[in-house]
Protein backbone atom coordinates (compact mmCIF):
# COMPACT_ATOMS: atom_id res chain seq x y z
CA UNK A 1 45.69 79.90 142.89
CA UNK A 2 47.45 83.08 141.99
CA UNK A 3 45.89 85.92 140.10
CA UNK A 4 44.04 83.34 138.20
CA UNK A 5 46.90 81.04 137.19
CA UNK A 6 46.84 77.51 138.68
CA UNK A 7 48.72 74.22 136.76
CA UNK A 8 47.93 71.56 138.68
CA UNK A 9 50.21 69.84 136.21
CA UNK A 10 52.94 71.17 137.44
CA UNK A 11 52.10 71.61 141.19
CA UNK A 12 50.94 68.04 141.98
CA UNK A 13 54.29 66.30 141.01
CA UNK A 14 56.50 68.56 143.29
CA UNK A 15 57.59 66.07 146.44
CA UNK A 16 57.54 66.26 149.51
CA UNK A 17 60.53 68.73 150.82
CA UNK A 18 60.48 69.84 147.30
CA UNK A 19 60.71 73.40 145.94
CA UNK A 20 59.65 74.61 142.50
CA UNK A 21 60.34 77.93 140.94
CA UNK A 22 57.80 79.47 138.32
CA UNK A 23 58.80 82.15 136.58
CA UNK A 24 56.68 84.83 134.27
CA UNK A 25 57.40 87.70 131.82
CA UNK A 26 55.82 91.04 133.68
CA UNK A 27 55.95 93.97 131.29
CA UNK A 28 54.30 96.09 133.79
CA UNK A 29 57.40 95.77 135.92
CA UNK A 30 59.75 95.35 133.56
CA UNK A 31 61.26 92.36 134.47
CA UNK A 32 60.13 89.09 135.86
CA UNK A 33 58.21 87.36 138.31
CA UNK A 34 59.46 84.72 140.35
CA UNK A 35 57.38 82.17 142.58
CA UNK A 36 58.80 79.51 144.76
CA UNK A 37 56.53 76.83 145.60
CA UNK A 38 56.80 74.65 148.25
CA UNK A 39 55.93 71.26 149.27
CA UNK A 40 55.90 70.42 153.04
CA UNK A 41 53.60 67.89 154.98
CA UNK A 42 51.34 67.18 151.78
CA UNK A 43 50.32 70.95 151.66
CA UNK A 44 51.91 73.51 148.99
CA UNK A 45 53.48 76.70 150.27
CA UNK A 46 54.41 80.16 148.56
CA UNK A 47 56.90 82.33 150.24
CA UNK A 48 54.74 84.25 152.35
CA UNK A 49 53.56 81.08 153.81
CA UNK A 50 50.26 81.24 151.92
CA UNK A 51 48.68 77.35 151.68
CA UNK A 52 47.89 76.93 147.97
């Protein structure tokens, strides 16, 4: 989970070796956020390595 958003939806159908790019609108920083999610041995990873 992060910052209170989770879509299991969309998380449980990435494979294996698989990565997945989520994207939001941020008006606080003026621009946009960008989160790739990765699949690797059955557990999902972000890009600081943190196990969703």
């Amino acid at each position: 989970m992060l910052s209170g958003y989770h879509y299991p939806e969309e998380t449980d159908i990435i494979l294996e070796g698989e990565m997945k790019f989520f994207v939001w609108v941020s008006r606080e920083r003026w621009g946009f956020v960008v989160l790739p999610i990765l699949r690797e041995g059955e557990l999902l990873f972000t890009r600081r390595g943190d196990v969703l």
